[in-house]
N, C-alpha and C. Protein backbone atom coordinates (compact mmCIF):
# COMPACT_ATOMS: atom_id res chain seq x y z
N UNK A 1 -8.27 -5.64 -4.26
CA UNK A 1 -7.33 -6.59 -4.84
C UNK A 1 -6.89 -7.56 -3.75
N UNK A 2 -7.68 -8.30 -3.36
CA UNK A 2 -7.50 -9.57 -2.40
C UNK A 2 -6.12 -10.63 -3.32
N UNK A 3 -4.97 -10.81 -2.65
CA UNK A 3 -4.07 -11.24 -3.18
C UNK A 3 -3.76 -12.80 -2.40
N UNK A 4 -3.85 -13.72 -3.22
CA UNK A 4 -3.52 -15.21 -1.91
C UNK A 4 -2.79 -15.79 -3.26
N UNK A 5 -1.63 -16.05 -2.39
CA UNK A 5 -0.70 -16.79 -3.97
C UNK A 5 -1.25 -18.19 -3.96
N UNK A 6 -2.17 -19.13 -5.03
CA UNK A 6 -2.77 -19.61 -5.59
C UNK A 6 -2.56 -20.09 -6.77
N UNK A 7 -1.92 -19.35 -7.42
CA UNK A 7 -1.65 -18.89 -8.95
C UNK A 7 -0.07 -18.37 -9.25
N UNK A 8 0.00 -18.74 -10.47
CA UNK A 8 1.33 -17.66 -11.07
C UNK A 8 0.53 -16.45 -11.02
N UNK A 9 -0.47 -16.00 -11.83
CA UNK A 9 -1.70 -14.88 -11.80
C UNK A 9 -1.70 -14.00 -10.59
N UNK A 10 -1.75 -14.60 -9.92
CA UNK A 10 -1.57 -13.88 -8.16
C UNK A 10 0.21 -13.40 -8.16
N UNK A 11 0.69 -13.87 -8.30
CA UNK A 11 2.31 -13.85 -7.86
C UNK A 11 2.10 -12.43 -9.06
N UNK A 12 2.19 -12.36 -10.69
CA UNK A 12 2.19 -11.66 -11.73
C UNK A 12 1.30 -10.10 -10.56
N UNK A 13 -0.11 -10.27 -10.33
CA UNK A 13 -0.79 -8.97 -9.36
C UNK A 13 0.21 -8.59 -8.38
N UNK A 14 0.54 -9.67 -7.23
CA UNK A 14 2.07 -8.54 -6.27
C UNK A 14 2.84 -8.37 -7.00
N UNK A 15 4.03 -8.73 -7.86
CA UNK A 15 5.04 -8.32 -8.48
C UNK A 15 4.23 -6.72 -9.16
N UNK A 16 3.38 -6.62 -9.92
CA UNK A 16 2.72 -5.18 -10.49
C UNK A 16 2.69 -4.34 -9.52
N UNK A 17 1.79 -5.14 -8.32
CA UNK A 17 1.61 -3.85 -7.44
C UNK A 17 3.10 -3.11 -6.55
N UNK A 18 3.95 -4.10 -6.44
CA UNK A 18 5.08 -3.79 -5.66
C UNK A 18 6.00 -2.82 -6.82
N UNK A 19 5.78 -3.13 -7.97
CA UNK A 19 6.62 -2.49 -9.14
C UNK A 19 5.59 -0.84 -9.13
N UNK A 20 4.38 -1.15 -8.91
CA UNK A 20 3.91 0.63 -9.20
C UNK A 20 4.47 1.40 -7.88
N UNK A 21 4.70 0.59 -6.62
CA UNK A 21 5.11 1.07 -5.22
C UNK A 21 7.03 1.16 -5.52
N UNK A 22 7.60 1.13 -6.64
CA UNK A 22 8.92 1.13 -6.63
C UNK A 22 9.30 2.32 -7.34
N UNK A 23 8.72 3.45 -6.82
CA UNK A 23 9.59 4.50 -7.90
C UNK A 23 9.40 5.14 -6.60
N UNK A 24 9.73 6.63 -6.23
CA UNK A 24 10.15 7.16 -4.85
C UNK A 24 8.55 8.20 -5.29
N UNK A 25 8.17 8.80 -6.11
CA UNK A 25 7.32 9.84 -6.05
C UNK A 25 5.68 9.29 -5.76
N UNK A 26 5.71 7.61 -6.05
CA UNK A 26 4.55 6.62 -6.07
C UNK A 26 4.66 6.47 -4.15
N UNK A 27 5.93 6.49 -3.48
CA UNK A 27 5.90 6.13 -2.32
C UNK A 27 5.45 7.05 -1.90
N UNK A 28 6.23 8.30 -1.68
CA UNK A 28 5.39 9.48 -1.45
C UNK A 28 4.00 9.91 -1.49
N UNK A 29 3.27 9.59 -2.84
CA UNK A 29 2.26 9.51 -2.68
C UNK A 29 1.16 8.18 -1.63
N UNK A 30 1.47 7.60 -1.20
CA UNK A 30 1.18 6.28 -1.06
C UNK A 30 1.08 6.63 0.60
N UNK A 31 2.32 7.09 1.03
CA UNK A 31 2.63 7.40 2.63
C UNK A 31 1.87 8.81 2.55
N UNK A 32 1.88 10.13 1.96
CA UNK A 32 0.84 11.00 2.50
C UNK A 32 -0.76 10.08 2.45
N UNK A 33 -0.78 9.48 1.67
CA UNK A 33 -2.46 8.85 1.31
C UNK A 33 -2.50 8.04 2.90
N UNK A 34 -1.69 7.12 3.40
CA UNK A 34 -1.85 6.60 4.34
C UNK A 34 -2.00 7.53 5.33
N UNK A 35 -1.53 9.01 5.53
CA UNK A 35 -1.62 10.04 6.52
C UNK A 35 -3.06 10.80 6.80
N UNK A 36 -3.72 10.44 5.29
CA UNK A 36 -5.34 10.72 5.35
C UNK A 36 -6.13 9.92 5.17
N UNK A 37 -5.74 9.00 5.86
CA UNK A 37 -6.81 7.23 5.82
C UNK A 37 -7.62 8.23 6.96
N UNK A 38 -8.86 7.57 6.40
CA UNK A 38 -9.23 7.02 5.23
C UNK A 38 -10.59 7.56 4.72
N UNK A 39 -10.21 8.88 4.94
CA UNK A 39 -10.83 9.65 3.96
C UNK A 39 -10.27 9.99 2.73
N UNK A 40 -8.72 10.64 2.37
CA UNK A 40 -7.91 10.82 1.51
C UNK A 40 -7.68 12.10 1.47
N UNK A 41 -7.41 12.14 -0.14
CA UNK A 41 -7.15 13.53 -0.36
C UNK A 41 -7.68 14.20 -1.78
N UNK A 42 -8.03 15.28 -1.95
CA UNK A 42 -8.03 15.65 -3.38
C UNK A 42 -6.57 15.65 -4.08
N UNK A 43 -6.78 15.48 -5.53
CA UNK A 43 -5.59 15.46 -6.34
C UNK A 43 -4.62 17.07 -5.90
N UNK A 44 -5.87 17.98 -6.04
CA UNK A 44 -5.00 19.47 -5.75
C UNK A 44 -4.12 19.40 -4.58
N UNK A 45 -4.83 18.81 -3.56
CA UNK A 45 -4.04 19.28 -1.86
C UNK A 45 -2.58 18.10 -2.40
N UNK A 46 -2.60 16.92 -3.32
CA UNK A 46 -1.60 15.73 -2.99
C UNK A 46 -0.74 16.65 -3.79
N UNK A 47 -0.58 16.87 -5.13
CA UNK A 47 -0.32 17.90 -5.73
C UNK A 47 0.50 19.12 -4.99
N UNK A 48 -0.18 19.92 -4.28
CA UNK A 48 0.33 20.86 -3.45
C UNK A 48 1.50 20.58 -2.48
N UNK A 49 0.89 20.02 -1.47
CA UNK A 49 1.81 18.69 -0.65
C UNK A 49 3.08 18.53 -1.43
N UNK A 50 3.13 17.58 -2.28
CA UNK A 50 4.41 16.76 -2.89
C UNK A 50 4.93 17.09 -4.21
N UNK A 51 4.53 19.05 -4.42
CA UNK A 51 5.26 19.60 -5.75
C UNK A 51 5.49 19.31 -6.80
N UNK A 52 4.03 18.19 -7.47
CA UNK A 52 4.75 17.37 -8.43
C UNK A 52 3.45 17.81 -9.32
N UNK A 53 3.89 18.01 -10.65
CA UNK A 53 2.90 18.50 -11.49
C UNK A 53 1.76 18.25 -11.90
N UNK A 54 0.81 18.55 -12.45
CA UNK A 54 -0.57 18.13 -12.49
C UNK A 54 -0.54 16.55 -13.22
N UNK A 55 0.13 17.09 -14.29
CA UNK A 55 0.31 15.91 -15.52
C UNK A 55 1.52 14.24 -14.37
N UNK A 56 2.02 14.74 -14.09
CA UNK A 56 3.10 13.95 -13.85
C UNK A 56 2.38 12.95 -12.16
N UNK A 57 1.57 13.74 -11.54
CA UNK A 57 0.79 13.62 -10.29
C UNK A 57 -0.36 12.40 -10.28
N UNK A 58 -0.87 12.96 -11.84
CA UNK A 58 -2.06 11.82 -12.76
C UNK A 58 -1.24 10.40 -12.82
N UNK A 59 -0.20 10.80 -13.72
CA UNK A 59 0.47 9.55 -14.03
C UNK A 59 0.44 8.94 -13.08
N UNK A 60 0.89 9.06 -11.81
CA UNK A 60 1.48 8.22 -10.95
C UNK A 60 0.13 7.90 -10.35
N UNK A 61 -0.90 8.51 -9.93
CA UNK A 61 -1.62 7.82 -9.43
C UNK A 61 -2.85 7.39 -10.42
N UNK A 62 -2.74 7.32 -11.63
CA UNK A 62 -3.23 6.27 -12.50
C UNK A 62 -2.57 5.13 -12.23
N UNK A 63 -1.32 4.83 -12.42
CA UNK A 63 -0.46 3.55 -11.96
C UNK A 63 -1.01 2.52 -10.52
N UNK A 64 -1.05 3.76 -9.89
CA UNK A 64 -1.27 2.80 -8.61
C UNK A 64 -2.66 2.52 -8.39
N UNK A 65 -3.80 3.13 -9.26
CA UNK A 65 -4.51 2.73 -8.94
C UNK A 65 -5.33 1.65 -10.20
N UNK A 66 -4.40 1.44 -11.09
CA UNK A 66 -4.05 0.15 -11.80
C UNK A 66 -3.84 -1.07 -11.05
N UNK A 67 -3.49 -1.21 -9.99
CA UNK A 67 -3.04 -2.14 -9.32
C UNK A 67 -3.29 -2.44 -7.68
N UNK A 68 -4.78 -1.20 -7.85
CA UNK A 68 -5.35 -1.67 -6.98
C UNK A 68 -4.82 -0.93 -5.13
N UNK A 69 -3.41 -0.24 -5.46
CA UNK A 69 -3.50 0.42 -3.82
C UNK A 69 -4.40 1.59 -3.90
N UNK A 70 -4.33 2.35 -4.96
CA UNK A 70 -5.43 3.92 -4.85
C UNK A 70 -6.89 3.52 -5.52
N UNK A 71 -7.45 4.12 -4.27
CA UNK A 71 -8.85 4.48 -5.45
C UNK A 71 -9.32 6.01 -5.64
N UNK A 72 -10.11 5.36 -6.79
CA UNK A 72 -10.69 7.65 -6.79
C UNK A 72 -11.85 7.50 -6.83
N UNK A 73 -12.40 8.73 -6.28
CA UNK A 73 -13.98 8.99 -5.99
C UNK A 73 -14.26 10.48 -6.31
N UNK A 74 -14.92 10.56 -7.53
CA UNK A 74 -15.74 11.58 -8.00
C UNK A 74 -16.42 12.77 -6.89
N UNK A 75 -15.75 13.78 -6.90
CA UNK A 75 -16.83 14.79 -5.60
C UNK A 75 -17.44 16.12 -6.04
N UNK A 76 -18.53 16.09 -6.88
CA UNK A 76 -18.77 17.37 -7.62
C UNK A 76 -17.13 17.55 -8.80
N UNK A 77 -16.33 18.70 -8.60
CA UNK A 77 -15.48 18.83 -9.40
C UNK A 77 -14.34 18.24 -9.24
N UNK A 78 -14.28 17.90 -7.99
CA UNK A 78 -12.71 17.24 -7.40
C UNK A 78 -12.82 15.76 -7.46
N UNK A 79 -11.27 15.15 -7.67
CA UNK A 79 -11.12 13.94 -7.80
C UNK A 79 -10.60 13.40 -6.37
N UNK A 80 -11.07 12.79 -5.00
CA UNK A 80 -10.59 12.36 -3.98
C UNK A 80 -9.76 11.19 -4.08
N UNK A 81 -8.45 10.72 -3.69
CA UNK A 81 -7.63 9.65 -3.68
C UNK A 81 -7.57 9.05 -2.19
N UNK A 82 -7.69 7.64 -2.53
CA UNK A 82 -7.19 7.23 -0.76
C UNK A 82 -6.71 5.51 -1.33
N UNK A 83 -6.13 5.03 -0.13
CA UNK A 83 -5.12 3.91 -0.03
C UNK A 83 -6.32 2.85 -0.01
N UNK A 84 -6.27 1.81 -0.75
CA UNK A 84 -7.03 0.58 -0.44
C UNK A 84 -6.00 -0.20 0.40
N UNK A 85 -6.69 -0.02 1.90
CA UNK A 85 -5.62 -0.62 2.97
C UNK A 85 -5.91 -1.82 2.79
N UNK A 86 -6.87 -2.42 2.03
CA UNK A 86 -6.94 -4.29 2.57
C UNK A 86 -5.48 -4.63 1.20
N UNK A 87 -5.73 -3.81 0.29
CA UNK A 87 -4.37 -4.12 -1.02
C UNK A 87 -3.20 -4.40 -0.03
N UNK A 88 -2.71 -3.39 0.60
CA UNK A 88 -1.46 -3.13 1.03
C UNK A 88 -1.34 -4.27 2.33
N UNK A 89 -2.71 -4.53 3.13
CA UNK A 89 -2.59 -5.22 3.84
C UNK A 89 -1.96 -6.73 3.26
N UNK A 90 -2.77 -7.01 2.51
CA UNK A 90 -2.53 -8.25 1.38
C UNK A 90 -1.13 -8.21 1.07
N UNK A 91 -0.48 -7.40 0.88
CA UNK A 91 0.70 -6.95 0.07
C UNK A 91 1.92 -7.74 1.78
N UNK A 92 1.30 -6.71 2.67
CA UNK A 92 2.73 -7.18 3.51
C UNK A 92 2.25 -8.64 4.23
N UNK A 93 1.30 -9.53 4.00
CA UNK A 93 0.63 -10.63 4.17
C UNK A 93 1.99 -11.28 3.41
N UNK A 94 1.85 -11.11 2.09
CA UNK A 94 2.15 -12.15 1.10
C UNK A 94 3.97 -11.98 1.46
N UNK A 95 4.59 -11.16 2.24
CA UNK A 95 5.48 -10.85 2.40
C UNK A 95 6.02 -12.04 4.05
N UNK A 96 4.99 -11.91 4.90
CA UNK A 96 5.15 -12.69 6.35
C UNK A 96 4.38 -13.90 6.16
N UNK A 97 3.89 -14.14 5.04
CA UNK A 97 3.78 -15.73 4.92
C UNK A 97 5.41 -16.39 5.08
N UNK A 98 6.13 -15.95 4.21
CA UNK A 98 7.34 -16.77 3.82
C UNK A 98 8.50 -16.49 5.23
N UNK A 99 8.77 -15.17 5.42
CA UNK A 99 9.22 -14.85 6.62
C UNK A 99 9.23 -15.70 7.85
N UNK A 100 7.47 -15.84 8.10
CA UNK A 100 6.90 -16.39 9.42
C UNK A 100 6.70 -17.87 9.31
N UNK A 101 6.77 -18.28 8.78
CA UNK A 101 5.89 -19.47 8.35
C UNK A 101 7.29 -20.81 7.69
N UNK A 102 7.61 -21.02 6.55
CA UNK A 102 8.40 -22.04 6.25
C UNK A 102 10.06 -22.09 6.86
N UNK A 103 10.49 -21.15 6.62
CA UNK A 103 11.77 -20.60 7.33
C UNK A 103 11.63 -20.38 8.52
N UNK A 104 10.58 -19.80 8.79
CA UNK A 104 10.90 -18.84 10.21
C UNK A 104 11.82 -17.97 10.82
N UNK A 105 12.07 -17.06 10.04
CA UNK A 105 13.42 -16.40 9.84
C UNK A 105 12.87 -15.42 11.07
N UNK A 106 11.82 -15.10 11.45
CA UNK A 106 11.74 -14.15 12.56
C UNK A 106 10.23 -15.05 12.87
N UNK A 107 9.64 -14.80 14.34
CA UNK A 107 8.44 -15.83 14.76
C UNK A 107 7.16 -14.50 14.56
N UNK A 108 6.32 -15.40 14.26
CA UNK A 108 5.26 -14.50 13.56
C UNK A 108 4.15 -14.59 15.17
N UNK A 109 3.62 -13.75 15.85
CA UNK A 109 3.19 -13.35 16.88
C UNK A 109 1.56 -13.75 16.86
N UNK A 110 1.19 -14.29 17.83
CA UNK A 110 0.33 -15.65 17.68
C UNK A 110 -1.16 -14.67 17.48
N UNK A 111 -0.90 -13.44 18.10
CA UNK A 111 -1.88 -12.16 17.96
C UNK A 111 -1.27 -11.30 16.93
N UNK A 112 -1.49 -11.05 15.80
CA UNK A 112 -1.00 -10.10 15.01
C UNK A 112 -1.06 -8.48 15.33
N UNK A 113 -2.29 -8.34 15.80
CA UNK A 113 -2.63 -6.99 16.52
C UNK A 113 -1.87 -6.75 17.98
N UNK A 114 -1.71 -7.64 18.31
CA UNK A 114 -1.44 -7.37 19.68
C UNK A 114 0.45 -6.86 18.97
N UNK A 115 1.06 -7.42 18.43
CA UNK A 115 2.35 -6.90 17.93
C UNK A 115 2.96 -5.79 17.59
N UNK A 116 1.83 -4.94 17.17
CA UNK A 116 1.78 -3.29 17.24
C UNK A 116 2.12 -2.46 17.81
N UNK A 117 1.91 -3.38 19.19
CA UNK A 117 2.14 -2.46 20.97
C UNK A 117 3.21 -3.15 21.10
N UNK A 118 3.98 -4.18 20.78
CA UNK A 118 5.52 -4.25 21.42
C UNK A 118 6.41 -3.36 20.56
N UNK A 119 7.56 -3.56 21.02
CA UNK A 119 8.57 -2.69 20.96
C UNK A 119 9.21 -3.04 19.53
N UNK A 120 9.58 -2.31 18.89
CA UNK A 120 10.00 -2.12 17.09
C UNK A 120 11.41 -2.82 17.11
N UNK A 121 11.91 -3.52 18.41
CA UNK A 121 13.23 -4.38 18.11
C UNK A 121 12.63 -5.33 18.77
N UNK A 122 11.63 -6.04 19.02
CA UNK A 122 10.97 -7.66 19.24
C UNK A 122 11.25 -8.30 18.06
N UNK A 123 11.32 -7.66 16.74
CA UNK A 123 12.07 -9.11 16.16
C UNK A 123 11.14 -9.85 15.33
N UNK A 124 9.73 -9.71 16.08
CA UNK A 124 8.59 -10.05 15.45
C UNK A 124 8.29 -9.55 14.05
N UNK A 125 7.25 -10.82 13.26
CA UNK A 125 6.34 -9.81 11.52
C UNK A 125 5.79 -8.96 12.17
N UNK A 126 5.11 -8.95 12.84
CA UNK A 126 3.86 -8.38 13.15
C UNK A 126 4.01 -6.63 13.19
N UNK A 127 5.38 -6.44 13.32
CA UNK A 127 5.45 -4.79 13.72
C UNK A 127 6.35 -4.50 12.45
């Protein structure tokens, strides 16, 4: 789900995807999935992990992967889940365009990668 606001269409895809990422048991799932990038996980172990019922476990990650952060991959009997990091990447993109860029409410770091390694009160998008 490559997201570039372009469109109302585009704006309508982040608002969905940020709305399936707005309930607390979708985050949960979302942050263990990021803990097994990027191989993932089976439904049983996410399940196990985060105590949440078979039925209720589906739901949520049917949702998200409606919208493009989860995908699933068939493995013999098991269903594997993992994070589509370019989604999420896209996601906090569309977030430090506006931040970094027209306002400049904080300065967007001329190396994005390199921002990683400074310190979590630089102030910078990038971290």
């Amino acid at each position: 789900m490559e997201i570039r606001l372009k469109s109302e269409r585009s704006l309508d895809k982040i608002a969905a995807a940020f709305a399936a990422m707005g309930q607390p048991s979708r985050l949960r799932i979302v942050r263990l999935l990021l803990s097994a990038h990027p191989q993932g996980l089976p439904a049983g172990e996410i399940q196990k992990e985060l105590e949440i019922s078979a039925s209720t476990l589906s739901h949520h990650l049917d949702k998200l992967r409606q919208v493009g952060i989860v995908a699933a991959d068939k493995d013999r009997q098991w269903i594997w889940y993992s994070v589509q990091s370019e989604t999420l990447k896209s996601l906090m993109d569309f977030l430090f365009e506006e931040c970094c860029t027209r306002n400049q409410v904080v300065a967007l770091p001329r190396d994005r990668t390199s921002a990683h390694s400074e310190s979590p009160d630089s102030g910078d998008c990038g971290n």
